[in-house]
Protein backbone atom coordinates (compact mmCIF):
# COMPACT_ATOMS: atom_id res chain seq x y z
CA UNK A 1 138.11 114.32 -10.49
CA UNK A 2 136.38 117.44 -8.84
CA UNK A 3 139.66 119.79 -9.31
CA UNK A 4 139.80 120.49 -5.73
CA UNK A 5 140.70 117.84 -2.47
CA UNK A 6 137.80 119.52 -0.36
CA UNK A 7 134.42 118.13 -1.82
CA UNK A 8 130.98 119.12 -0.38
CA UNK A 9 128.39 116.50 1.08
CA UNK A 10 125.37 117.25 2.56
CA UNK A 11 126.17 120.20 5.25
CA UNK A 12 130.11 118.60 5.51
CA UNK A 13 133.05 119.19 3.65
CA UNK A 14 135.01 116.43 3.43
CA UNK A 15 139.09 117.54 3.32
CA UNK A 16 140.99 114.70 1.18
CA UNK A 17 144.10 116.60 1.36
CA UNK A 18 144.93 116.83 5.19
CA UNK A 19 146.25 113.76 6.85
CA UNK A 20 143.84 111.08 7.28
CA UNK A 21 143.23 109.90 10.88
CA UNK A 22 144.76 106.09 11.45
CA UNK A 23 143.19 104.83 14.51
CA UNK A 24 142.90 100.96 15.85
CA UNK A 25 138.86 99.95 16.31
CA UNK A 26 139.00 99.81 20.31
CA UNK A 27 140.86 103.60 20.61
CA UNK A 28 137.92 104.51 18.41
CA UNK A 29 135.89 103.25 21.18
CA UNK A 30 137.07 104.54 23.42
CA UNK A 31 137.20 108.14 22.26
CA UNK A 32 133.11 107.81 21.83
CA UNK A 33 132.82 105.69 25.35
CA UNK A 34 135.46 107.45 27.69
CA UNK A 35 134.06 105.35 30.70
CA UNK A 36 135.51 102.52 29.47
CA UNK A 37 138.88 101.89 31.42
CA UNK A 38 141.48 99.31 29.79
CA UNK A 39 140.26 97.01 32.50
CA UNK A 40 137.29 97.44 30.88
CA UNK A 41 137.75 96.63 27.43
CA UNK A 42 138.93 93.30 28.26
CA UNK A 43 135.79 92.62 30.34
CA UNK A 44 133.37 90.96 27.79
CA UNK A 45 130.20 90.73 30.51
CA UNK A 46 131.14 94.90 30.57
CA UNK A 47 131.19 94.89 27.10
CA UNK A 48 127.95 93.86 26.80
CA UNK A 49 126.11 95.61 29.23
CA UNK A 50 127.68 98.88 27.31
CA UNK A 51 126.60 97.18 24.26
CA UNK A 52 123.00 96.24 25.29
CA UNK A 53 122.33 99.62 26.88
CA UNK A 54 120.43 101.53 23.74
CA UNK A 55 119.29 98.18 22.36
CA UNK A 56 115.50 97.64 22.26
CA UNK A 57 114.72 94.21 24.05
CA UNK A 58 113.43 92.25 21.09
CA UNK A 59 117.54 93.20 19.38
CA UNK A 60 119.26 92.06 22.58
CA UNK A 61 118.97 88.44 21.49
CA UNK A 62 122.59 87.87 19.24
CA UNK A 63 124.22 90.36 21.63
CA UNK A 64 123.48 88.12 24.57
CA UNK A 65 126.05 85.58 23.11
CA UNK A 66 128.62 87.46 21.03
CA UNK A 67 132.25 87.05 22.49
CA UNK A 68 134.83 89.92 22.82
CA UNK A 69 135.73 90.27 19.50
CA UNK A 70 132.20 90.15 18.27
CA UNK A 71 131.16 92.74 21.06
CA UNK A 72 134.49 94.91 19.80
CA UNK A 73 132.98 94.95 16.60
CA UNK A 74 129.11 95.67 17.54
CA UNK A 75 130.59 98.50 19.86
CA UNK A 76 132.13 100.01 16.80
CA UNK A 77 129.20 99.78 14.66
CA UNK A 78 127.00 101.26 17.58
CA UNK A 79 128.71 103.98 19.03
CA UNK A 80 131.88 104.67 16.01
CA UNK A 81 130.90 104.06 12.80
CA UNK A 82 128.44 106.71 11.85
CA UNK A 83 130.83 109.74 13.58
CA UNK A 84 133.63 109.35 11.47
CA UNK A 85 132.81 112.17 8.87
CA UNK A 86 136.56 113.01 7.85
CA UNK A 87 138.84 110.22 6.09
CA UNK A 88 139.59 107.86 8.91
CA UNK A 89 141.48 104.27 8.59
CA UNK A 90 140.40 101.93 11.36
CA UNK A 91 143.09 99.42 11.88
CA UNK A 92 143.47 96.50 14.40
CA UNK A 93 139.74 94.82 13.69
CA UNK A 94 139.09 91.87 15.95
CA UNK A 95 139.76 88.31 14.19
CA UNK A 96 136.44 87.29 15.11
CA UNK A 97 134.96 90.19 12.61
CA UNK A 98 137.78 89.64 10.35
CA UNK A 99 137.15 85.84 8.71
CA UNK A 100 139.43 86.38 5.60
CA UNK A 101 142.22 88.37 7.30
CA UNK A 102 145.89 86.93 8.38
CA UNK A 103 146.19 87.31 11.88
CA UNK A 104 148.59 89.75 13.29
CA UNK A 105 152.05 88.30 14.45
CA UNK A 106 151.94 90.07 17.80
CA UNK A 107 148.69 90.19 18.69
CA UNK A 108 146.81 87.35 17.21
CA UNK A 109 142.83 88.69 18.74
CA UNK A 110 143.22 91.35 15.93
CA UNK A 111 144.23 90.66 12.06
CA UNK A 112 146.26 92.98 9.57
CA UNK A 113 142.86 94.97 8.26
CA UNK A 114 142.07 98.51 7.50
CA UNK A 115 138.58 99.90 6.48
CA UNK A 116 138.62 103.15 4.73
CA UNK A 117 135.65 105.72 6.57
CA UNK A 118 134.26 108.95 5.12
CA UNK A 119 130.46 110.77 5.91
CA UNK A 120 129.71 107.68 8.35
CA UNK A 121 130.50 104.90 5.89
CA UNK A 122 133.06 102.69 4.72
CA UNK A 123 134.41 103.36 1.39
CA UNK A 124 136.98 100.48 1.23
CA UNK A 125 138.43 97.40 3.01
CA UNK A 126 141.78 96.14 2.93
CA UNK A 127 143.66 93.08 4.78
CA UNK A 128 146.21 90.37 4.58
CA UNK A 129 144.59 87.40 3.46
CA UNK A 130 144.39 84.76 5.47
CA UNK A 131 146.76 81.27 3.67
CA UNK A 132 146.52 79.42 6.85
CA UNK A 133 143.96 76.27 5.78
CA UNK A 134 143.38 75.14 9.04
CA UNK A 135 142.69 78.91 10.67
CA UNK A 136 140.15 79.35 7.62
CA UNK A 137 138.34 76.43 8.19
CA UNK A 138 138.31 77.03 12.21
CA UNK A 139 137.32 80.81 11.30
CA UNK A 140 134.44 79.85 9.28
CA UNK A 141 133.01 77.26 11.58
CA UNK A 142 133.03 80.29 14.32
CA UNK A 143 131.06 81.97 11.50
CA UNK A 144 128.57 78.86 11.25
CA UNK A 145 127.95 79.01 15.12
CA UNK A 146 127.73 82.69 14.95
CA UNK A 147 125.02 82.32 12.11
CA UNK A 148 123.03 80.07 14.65
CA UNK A 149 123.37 82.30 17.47
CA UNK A 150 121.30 84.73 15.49
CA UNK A 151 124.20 87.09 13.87
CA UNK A 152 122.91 87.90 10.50
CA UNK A 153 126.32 89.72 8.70
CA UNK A 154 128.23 85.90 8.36
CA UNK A 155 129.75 84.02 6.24
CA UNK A 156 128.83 80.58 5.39
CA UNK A 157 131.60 77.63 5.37
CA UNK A 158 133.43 77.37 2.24
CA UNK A 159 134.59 74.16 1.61
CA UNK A 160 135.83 74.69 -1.70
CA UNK A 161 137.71 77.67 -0.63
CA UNK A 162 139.78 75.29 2.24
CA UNK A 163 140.53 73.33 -0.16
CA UNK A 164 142.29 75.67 -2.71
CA UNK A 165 143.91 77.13 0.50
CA UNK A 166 145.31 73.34 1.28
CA UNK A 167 146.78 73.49 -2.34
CA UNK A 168 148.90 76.49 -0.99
CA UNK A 169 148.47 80.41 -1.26
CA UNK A 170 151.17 82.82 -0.95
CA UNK A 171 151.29 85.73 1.02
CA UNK A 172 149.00 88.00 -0.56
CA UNK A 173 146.72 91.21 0.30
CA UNK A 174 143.64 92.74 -1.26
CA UNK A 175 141.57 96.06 -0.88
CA UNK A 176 137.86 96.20 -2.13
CA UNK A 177 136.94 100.29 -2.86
CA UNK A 178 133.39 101.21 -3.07
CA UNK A 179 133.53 102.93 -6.70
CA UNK A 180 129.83 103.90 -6.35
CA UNK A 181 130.30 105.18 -2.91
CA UNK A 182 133.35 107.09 -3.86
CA UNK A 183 130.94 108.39 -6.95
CA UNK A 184 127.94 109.21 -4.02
CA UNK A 185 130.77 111.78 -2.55
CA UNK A 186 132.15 113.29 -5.87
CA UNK A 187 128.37 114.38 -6.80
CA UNK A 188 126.90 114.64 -3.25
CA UNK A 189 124.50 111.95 -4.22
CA UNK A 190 122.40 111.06 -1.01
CA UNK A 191 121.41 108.07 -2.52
CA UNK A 192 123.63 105.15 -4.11
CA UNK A 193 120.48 104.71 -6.57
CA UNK A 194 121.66 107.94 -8.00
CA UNK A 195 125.16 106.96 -9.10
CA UNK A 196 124.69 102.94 -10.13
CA UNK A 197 124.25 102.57 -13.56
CA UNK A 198 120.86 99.89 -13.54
CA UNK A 199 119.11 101.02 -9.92
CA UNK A 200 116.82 98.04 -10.45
C-alpha cells in the first residue's frame, strides 16, 4: 500500500518486513517486571500487590477481587501493552480474559489466542473458538460475576449463543483486523477520527 515495509508514525518507524516478535502474555511480563520470579507469577496475592502498586486508591476497587488470570491480563495492560511499538504477537492469553477462545489442550489456564500489537495498540485478534456449550456458558457466568465485581471490559451472558453452540459447532477459528487502525499507520493519522469514513 505505501511501496515500502518500513512506514513512519509519529517519531517511530515501524519495520513490517523483519520478523515479528511472538511472545506468550506472562514472558511479556516479565520482560517489563524482571522482579517477578516464576514463583511469583503463580502467586495471585503477589500479583496484585504488583498490580495495585501505581493504581490511585479510588481504581483499586475491581483489582482487589480479580483472580490470576484476570490479574495476568491487567498486568499486561498496565505494564506491556503500550511498549510494544514493533509488530509483536502475544500468544498464550489467560482463559479468564479469553471468553470466546478454545482452551489450550496442554495448558487449559490459557486458550489458543493471538493479538496482533503495533505503536502500543492492538491491530487484530485471533483465536480458536470456543464449541464447548457447557465451557461457554460457565465462561460467561465468570463474566457476569466479573461484571458485578466492578470489571467494566465484560461480556454479558448469551443465552442465545449457548444455545446455537448446543446445536453443534465445528472446529473453527476467526481473526478480527482493525482496518481503520491499520489505515491510522499507513497515513500516520494520530487520530482514528481521521481515517473513519462518518467521525460522528
Amino acid at each position: 500500500v505505501c511501496g515500502t515495509t518500513r512506514v513512519q508514525y509519529g517519531e517511530h518507524t515501524i519495520d513490517f518486513k523483519a520478523g515479528w516478535k511472538r511472545i506468550p502474555m506472562w514472558e511479556a511480563i516479565r520482560e517489563k517486571v524482571p522482579a517477578f520470579t516464576d514463583k511469583d507469577f503463580s502467586d495471585v496475592e503477589k500479583l496484585r500487590a504488583v498490580a495495585l502498586e501505581k493504581l490511585p486508591p479510588k481504581e483499586r476497587g475491581p483489582v482487589q477481587t480479580m483472580n490470576h488470570g484476570e490479574l495476568v491480563g491487567f498486568l499486561f495492560e498496565q505494564h506491556v501493552e503500550g511498549t510494544l511499538v514493533q509488530p509483536t504477537f502475544i500468544t498464550q492469553f489467560p482463559t479468564a480474559v479469553s471468553p470466546l477462545a478454545r482452551r489450550n489442550d496442554q495448558n487449559p489456564d490459557i486458550t489458543d489466542r493471538f493479538e496482533l500489537f503495533c505503536v502500543g495498540r492492538e491491530i487484530a485478534n485471533a483465536f480458536s473458538e470456543l464449541n464447548d456449550p457447557i465451557d461457554q456458558e460457565q465462561r460467561f457466568r465468570a463474566q457476569v460475576e466479573a461484571k458485578a465485581r466492578g470489571q467494566e471490559e465484560t461480556m454479558d451472558y448469551d443465552a442465545d449463543y449457548i444455545r446455537a453452540l448446543e446445536q453443534g459447532l465445528p472446529p473453527t477459528a476467526g481473526e478480527g483486523i482493525g482496518i481503520d487502525r491499520l489505515a491510522m499507520l499507513f497515513t500516520n493519522a494520530q487520530s482514528i477520527r481521521d481515517v473513519i469514513l462518518f467521525p460522528l
